[in-house]
C-alpha atoms as a PDB file:
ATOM      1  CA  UNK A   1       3.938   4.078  -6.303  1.00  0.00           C
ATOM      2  CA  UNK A   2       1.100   1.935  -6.230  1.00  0.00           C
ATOM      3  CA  UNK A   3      -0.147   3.236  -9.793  1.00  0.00           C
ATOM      4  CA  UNK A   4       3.277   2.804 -11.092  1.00  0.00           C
ATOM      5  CA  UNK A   5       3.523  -0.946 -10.303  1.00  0.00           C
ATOM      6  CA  UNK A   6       0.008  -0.919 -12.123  1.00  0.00           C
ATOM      7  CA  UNK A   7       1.597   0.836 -15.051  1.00  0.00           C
ATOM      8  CA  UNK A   8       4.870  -1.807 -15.041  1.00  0.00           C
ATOM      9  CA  UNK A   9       1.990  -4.131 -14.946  1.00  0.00           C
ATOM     10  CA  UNK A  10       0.114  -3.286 -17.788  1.00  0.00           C
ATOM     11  CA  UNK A  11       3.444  -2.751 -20.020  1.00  0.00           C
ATOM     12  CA  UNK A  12       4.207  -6.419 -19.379  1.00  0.00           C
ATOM     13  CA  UNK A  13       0.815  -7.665 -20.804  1.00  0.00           C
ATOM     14  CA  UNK A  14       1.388  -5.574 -24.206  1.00  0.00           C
ATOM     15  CA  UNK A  15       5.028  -6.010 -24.005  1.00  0.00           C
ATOM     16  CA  UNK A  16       3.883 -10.256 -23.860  1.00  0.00           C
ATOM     17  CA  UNK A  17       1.442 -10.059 -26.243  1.00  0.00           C
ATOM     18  CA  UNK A  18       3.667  -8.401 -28.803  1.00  0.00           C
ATOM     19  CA  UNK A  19       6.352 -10.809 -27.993  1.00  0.00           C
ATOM     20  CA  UNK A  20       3.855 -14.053 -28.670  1.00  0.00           C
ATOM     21  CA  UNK A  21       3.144 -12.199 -32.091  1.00  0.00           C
ATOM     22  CA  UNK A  22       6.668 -11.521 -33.256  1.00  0.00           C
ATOM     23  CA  UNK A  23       7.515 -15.463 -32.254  1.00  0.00           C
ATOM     24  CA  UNK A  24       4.191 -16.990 -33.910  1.00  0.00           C
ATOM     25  CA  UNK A  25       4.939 -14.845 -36.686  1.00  0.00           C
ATOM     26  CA  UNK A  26       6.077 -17.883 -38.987  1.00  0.00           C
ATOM     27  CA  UNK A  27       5.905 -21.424 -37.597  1.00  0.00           C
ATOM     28  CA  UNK A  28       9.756 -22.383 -39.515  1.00  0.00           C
ATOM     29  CA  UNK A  29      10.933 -19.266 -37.183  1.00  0.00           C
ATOM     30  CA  UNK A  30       9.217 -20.356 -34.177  1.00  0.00           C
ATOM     31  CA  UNK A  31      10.928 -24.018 -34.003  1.00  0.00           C
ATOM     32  CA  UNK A  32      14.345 -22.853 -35.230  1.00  0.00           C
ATOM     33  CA  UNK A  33      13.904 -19.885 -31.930  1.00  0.00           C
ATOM     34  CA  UNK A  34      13.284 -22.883 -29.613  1.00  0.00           C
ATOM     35  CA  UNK A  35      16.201 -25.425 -30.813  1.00  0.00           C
ATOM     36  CA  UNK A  36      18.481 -23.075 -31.142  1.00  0.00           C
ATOM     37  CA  UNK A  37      18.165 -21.720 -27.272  1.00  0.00           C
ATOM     38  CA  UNK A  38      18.105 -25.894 -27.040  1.00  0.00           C
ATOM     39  CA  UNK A  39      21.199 -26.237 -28.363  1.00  0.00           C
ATOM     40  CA  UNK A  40      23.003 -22.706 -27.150  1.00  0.00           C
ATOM     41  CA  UNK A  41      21.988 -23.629 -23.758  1.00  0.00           C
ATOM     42  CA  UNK A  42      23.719 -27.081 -23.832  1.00  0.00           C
ATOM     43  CA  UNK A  43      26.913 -26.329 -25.617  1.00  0.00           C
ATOM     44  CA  UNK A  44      27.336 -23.443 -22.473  1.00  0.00           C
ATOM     45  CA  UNK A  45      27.630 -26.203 -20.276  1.00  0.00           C
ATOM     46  CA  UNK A  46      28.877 -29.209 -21.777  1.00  0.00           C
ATOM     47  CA  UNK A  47      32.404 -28.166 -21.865  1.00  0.00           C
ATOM     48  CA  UNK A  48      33.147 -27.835 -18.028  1.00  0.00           C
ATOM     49  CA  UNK A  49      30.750 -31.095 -17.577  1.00  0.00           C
ATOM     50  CA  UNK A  50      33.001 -32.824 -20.289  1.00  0.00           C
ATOM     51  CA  UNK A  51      35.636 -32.147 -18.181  1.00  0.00           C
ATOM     52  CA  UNK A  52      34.385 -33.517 -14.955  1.00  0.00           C
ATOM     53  CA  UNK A  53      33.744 -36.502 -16.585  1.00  0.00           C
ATOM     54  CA  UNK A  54      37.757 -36.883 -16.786  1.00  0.00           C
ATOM     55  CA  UNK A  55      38.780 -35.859 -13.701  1.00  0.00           C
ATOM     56  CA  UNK A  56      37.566 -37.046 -10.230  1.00  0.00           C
ATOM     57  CA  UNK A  57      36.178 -34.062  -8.140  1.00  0.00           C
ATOM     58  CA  UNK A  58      36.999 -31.565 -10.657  1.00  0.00           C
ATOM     59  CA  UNK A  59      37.686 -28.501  -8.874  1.00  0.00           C
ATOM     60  CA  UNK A  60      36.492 -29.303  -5.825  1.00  0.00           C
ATOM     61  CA  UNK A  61      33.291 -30.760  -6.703  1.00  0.00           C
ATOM     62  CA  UNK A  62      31.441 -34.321  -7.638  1.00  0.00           C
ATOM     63  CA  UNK A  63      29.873 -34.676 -11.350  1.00  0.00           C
ATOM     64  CA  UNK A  64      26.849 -34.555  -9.810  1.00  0.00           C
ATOM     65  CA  UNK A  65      27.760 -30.968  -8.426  1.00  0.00           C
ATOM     66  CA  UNK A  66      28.494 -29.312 -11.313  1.00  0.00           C
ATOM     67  CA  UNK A  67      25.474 -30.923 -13.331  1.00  0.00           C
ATOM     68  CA  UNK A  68      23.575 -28.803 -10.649  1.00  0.00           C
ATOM     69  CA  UNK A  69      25.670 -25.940 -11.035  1.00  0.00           C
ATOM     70  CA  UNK A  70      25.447 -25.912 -14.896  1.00  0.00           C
ATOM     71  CA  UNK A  71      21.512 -25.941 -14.229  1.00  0.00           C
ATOM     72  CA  UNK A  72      21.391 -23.194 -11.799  1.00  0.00           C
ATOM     73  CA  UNK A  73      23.970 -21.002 -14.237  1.00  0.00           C
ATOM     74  CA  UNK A  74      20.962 -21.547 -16.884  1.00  0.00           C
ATOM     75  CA  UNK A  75      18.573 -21.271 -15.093  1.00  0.00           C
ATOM     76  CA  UNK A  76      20.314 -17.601 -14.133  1.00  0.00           C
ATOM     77  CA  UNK A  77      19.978 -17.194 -17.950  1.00  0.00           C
ATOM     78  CA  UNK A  78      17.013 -17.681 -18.430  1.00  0.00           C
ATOM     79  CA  UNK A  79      15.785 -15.385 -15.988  1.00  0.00           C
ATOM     80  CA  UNK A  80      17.891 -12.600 -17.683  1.00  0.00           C
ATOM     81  CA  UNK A  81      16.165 -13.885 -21.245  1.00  0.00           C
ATOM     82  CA  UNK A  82      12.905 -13.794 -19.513  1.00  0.00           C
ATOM     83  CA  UNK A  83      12.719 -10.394 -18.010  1.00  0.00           C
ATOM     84  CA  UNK A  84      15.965  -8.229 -20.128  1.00  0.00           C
ATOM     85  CA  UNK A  85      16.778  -9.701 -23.138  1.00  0.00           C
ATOM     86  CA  UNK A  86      13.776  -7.914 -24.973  1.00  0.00           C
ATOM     87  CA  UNK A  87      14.175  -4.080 -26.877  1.00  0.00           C
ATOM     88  CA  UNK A  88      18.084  -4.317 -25.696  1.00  0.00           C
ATOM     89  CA  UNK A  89      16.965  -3.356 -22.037  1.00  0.00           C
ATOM     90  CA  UNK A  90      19.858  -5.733 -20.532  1.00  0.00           C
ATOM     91  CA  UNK A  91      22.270  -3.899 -22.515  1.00  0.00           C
ATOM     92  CA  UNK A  92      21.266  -0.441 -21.636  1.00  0.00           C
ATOM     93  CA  UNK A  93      25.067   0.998 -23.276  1.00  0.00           C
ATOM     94  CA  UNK A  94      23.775   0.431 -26.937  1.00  0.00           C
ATOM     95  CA  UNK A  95      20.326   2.340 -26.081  1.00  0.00           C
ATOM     96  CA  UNK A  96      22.730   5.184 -24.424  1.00  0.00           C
ATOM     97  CA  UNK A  97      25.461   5.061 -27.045  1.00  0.00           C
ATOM     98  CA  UNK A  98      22.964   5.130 -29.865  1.00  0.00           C
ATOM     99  CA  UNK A  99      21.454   7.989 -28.549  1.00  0.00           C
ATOM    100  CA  UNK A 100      18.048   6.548 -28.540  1.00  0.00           C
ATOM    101  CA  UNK A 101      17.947   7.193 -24.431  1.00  0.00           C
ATOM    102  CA  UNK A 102      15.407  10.140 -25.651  1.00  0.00           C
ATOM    103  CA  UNK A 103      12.863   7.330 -27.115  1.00  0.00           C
ATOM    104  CA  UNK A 104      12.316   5.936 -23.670  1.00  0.00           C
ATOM    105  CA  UNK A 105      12.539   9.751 -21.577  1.00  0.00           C
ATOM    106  CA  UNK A 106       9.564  10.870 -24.082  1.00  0.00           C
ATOM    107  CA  UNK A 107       7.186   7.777 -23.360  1.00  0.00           C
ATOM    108  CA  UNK A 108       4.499   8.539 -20.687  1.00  0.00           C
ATOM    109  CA  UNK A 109       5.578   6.449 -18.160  1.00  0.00           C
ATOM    110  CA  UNK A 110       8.474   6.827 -15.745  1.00  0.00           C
ATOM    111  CA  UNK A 111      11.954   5.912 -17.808  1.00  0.00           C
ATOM    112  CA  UNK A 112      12.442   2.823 -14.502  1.00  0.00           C
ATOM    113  CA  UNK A 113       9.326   1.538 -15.590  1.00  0.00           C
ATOM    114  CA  UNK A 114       9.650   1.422 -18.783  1.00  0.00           C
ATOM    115  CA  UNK A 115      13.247  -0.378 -18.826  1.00  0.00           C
ATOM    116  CA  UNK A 116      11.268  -2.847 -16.427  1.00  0.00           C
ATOM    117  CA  UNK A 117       9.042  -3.974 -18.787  1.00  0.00           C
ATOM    118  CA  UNK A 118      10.488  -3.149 -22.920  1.00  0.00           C
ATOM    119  CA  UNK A 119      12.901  -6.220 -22.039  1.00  0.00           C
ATOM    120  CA  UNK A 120       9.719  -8.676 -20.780  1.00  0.00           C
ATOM    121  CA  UNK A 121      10.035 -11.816 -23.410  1.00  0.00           C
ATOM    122  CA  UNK A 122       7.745 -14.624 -21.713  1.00  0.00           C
ATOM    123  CA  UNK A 123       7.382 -16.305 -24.715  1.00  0.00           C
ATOM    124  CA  UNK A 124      10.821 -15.892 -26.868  1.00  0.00           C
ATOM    125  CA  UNK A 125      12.731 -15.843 -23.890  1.00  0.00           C
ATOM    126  CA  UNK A 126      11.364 -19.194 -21.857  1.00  0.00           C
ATOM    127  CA  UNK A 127      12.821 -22.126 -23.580  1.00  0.00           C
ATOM    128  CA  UNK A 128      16.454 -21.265 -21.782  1.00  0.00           C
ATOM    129  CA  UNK A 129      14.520 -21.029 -18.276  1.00  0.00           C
ATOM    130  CA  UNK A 130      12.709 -24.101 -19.099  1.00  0.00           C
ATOM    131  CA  UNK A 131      16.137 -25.814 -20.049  1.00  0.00           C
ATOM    132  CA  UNK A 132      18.006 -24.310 -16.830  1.00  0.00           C
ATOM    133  CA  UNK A 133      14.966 -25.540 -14.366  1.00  0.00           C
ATOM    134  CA  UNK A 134      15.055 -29.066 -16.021  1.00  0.00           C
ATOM    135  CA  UNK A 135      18.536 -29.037 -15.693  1.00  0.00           C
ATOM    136  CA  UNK A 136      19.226 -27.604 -12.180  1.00  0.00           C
ATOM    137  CA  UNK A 137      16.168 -30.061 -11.042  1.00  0.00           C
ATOM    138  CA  UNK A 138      17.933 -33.142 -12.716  1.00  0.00           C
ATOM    139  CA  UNK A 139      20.897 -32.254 -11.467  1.00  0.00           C
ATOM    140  CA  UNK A 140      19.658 -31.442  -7.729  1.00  0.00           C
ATOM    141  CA  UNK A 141      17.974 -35.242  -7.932  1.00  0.00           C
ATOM    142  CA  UNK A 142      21.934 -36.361  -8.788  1.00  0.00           C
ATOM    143  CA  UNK A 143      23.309 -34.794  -5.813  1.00  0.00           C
ATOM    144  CA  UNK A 144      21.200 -35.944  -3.455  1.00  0.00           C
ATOM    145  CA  UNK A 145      19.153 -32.847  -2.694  1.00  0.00           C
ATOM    146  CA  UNK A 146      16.004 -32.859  -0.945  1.00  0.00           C
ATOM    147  CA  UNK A 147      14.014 -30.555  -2.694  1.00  0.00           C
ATOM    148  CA  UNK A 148      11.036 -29.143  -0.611  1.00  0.00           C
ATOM    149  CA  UNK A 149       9.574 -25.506  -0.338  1.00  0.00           C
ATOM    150  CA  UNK A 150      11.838 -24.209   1.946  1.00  0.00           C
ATOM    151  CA  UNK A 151      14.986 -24.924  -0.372  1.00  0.00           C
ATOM    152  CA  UNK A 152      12.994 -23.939  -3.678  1.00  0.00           C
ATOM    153  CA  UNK A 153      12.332 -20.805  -2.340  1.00  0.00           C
ATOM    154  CA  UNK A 154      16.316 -20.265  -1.541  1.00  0.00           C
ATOM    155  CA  UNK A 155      17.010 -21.671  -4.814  1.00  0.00           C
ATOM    156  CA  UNK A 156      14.474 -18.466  -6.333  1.00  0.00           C
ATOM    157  CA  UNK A 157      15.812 -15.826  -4.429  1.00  0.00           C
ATOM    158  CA  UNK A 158      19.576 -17.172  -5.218  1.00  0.00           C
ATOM    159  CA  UNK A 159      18.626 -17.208  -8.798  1.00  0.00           C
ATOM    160  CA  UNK A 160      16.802 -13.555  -8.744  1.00  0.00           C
ATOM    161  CA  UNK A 161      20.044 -12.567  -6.526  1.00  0.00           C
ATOM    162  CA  UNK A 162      22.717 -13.885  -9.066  1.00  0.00           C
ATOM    163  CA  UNK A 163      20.519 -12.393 -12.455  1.00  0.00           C
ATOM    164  CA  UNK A 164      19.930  -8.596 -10.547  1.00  0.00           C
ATOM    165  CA  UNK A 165      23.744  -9.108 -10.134  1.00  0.00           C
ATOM    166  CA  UNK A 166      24.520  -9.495 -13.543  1.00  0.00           C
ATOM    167  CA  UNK A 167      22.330  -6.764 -14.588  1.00  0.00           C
ATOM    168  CA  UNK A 168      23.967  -4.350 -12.171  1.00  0.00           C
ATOM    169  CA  UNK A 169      27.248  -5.156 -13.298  1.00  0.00           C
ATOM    170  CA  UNK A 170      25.822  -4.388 -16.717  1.00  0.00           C
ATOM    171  CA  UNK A 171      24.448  -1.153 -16.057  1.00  0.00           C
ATOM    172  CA  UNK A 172      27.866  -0.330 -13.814  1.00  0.00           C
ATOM    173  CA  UNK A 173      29.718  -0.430 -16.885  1.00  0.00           C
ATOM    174  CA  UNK A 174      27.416   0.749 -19.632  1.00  0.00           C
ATOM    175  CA  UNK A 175      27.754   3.852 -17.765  1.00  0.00           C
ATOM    176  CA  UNK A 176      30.923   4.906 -19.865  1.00  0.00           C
ATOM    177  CA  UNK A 177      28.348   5.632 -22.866  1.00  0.00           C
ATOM    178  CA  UNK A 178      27.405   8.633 -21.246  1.00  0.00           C
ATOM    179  CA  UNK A 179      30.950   9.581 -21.973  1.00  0.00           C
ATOM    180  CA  UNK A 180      32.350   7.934 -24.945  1.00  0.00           C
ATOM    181  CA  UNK A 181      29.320   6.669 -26.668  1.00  0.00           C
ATOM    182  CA  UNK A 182      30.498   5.728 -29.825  1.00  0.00           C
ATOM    183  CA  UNK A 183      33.239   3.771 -27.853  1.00  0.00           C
ATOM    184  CA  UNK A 184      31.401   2.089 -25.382  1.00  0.00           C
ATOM    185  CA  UNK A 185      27.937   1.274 -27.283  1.00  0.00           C
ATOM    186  CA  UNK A 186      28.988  -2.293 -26.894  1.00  0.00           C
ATOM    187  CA  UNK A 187      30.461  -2.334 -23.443  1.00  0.00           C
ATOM    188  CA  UNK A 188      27.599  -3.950 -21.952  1.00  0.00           C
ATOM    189  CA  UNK A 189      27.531  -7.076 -24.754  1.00  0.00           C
ATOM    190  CA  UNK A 190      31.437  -7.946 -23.583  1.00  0.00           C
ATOM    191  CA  UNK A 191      30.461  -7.951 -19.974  1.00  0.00           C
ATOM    192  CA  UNK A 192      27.603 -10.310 -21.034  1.00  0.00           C
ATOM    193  CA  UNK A 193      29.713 -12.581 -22.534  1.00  0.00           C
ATOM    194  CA  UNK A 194      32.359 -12.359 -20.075  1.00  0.00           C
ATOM    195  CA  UNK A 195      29.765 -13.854 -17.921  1.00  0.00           C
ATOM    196  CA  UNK A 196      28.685 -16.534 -20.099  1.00  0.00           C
ATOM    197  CA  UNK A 197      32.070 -17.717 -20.531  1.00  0.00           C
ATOM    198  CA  UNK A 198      33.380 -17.925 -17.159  1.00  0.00           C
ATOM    199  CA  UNK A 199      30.532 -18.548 -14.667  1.00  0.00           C
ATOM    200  CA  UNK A 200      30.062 -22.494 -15.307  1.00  0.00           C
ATOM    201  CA  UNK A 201      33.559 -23.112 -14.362  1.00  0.00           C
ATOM    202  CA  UNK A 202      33.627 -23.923 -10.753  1.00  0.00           C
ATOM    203  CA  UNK A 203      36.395 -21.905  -8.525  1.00  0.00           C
ATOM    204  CA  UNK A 204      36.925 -24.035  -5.615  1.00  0.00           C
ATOM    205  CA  UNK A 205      40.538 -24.866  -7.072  1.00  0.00           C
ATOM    206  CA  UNK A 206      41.860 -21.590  -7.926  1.00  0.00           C
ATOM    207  CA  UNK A 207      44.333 -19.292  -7.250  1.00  0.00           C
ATOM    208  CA  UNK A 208      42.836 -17.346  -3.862  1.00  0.00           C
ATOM    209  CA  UNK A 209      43.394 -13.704  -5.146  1.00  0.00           C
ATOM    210  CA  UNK A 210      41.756 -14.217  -8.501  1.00  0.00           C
ATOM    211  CA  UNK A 211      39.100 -16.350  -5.892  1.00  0.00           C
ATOM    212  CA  UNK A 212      38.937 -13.015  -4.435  1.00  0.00           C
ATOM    213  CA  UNK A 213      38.433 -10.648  -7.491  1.00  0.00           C
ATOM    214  CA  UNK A 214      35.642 -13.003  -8.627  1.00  0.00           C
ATOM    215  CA  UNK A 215      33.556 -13.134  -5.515  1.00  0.00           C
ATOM    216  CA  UNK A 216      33.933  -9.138  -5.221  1.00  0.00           C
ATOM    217  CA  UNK A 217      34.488  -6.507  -8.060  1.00  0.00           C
ATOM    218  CA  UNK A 218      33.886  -8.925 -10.896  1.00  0.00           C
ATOM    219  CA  UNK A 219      31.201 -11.211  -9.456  1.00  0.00           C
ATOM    220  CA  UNK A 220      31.216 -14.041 -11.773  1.00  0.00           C
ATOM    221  CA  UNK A 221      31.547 -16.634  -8.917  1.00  0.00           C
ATOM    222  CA  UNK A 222      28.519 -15.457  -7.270  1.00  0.00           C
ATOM    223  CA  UNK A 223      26.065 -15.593 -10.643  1.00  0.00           C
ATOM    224  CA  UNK A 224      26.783 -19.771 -10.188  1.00  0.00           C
ATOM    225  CA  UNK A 225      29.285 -21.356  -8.299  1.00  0.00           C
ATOM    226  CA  UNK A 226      28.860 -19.792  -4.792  1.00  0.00           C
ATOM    227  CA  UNK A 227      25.294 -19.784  -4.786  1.00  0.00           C
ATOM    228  CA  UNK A 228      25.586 -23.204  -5.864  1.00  0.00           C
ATOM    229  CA  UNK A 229      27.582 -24.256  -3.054  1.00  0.00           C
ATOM    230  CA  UNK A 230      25.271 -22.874  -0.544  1.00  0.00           C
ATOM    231  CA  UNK A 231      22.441 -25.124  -2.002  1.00  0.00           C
ATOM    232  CA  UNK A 232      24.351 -28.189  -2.107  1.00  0.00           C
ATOM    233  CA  UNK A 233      25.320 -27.610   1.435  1.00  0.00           C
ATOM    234  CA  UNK A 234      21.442 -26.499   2.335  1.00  0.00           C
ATOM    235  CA  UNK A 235      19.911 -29.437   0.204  1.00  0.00           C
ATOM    236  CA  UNK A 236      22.149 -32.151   1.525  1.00  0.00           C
ATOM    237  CA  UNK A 237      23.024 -31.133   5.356  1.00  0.00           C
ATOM    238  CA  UNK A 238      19.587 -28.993   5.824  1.00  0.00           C
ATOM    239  CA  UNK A 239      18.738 -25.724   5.716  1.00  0.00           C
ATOM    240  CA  UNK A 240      20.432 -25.143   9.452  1.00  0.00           C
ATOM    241  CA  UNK A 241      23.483 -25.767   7.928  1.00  0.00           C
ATOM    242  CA  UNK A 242      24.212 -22.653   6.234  1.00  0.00           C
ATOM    243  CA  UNK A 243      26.153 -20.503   8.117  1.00  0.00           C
ATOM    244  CA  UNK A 244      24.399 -17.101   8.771  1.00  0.00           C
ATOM    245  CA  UNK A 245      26.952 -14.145   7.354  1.00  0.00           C
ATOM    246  CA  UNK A 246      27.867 -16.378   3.939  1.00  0.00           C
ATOM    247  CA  UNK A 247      24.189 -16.868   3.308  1.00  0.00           C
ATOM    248  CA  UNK A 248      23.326 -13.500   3.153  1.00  0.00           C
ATOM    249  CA  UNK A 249      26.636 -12.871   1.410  1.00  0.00           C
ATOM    250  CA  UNK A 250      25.336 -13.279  -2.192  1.00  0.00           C
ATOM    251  CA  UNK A 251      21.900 -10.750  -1.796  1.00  0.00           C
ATOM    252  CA  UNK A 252      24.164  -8.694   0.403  1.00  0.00           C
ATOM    253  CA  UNK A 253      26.973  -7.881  -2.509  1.00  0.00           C
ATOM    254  CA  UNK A 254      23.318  -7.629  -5.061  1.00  0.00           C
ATOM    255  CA  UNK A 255      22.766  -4.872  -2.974  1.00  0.00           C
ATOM    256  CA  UNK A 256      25.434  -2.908  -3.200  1.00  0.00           C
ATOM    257  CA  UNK A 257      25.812  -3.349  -6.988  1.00  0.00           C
ATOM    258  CA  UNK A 258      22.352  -2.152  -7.087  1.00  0.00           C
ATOM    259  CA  UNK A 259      22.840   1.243  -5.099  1.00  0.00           C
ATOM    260  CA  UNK A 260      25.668   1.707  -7.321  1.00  0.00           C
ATOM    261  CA  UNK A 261      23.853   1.551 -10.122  1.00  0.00           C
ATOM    262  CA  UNK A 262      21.744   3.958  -8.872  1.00  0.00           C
ATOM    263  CA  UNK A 263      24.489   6.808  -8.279  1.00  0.00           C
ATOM    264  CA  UNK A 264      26.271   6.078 -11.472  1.00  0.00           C
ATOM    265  CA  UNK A 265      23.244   6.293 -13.754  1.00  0.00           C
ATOM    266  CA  UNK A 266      21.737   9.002 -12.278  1.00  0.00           C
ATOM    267  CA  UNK A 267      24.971  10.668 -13.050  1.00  0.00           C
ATOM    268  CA  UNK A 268      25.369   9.749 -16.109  1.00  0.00           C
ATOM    269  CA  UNK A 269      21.376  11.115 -16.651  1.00  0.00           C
ATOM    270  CA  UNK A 270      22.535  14.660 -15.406  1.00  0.00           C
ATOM    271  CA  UNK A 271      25.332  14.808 -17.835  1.00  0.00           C
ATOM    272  CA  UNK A 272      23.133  13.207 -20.548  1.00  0.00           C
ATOM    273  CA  UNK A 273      20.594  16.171 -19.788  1.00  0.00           C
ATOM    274  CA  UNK A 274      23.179  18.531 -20.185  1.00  0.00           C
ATOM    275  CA  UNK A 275      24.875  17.724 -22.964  1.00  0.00           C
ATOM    276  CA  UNK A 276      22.580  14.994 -24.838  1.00  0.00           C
ATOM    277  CA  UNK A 277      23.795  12.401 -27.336  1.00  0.00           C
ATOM    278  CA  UNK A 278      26.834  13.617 -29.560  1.00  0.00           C
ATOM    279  CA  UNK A 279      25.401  10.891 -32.255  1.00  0.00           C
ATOM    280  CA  UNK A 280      22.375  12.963 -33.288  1.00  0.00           C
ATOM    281  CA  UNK A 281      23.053  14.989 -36.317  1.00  0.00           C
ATOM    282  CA  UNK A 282      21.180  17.104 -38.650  1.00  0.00           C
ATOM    283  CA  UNK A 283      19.553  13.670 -40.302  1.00  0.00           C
ATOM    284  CA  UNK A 284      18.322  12.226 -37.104  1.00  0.00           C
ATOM    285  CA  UNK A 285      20.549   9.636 -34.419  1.00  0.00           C
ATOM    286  CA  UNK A 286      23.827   8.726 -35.729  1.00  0.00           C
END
């Protein structure tokens, strides 16, 4: 085990230098990269925080609130950019449903490892963390939160919690390419954006049943606004104030995705080893 975190280790160096090349590669490139994440990062949010503007505790929550909230859904984000966004390793269905599963089994390294570290994009993929930390920060300073080491290192693990979600959920579902791979090579792209487009909007005002569906099967709520509330409530009221069975609520469901995960793909792997990848033909993949 222990020479296998070494391993992950050493993949992130090359997989970080190669990333630092392929951004420096032209200085136009490099600036357009960095504005553009600028700019996709702030049109994500601004339409919910538009709407606070007009209305007066907008789904349950102050301006201030869901300034914070937008931050922490970014800085969620950025995590994701940081550590999966690289060699498609947060959408695992196109690498399955492309049939190009094989390129990872035949590398030297165990196939966990190596979708640990292909997707590692310090350097591309930090100007949306850097955005979402500014953010949630600002916003934290607008609610009245005091910030101290105790309720950064909630605000981590939340964060880790809510982007180990999202991957799960991910994986859950790219698990159909082992099946249908031509049909579901994209599957894991729509649950991406399906998270992008519904996680800043806060749920405090909305029908309980569809409450319910978010905070469970389809976890959107918990990749922002729950977590979010828990913060609030630990940064304003202290850290005693969380109650005991909803803070553990968010890792606890992160959990469960994740042993899921585990059962589907492995799975999916056994049928993959038996039958392989219907998209390889006589000329190669596809």
């Amino acid at each position: 085990m222990v020479d296998n975190l070494k391993t992950v280790f050493r993949l992130y160096r090359r997989y970080a230098v190669m990333d630092l090349l392929w951004l420096l590669r032209d200085t136009r490139y490099f600036f357009i990269q960095v504005l553009s994440d600028g700019i996709s990062g702030g049109c994500t949010v601004a339409g919910v925080y538009l709407l606070s503007l007009n209305f007066d505790h907008f789904a349950g929550m102050k301006q201030s609130e869901i300034l914070f909230m937008m931050g922490y859904a970014l800085f969620v984000d950025g995590i994701f950019n940081l550590f999966f966004i690289g060699n498609n390793s947060g959408f695992i269905s196109r690498i399955v449903g492309r049939g190009q599963l094989d390129h990872l089994i035949i590398q030297p390294v165990p196939l966990w490892a190596e979708l640990l570290a292909q997707g590692f994009s310090p350097f591309s993929g930090s100007p949306l963390f850097l955005f979402g930390t500014g953010l949630a920060i600002y916003g934290a300073i607008k609610a009245g939160i005091i910030i101290n080491a105790v309720w950064l290192s909630i605000f981590l693990f939340y964060g880790i919690c809510s982007c180990l979600l999202i991957m799960s959920f991910l994986y859950i579902i790219s698990c159909m390419a082992f099946y249908a791979p031509a049909a579901a090579e994209e599957i894991s792209m729509v649950g991406r954006d399906l998270f992008s487009t519904l996680k800043t909007y806060p749920l405090g005002s909305m029908n309980p049943v569809v409450k319910r569906l978010f905070l469970t099967v389809l976890p959107i709520g918990l990749s922002a606004w729950f977590p979010s509330l828990l913060l609030l409530k630990a940064g304003t009221e202290g850290i005693t104030a969380l109650a005991f069975l909803p803070s553990l609520y968010l890792p606890g469901v992160t959990l469960v995705f994740m042993l899921t995960v585990l059962l589907l793909f492995k799975k999916g792997m056994k049928h993959y080893e038996r039958y392989g990848s219907p998209r390889y033909t006589g000329f190669g993949f596809r």
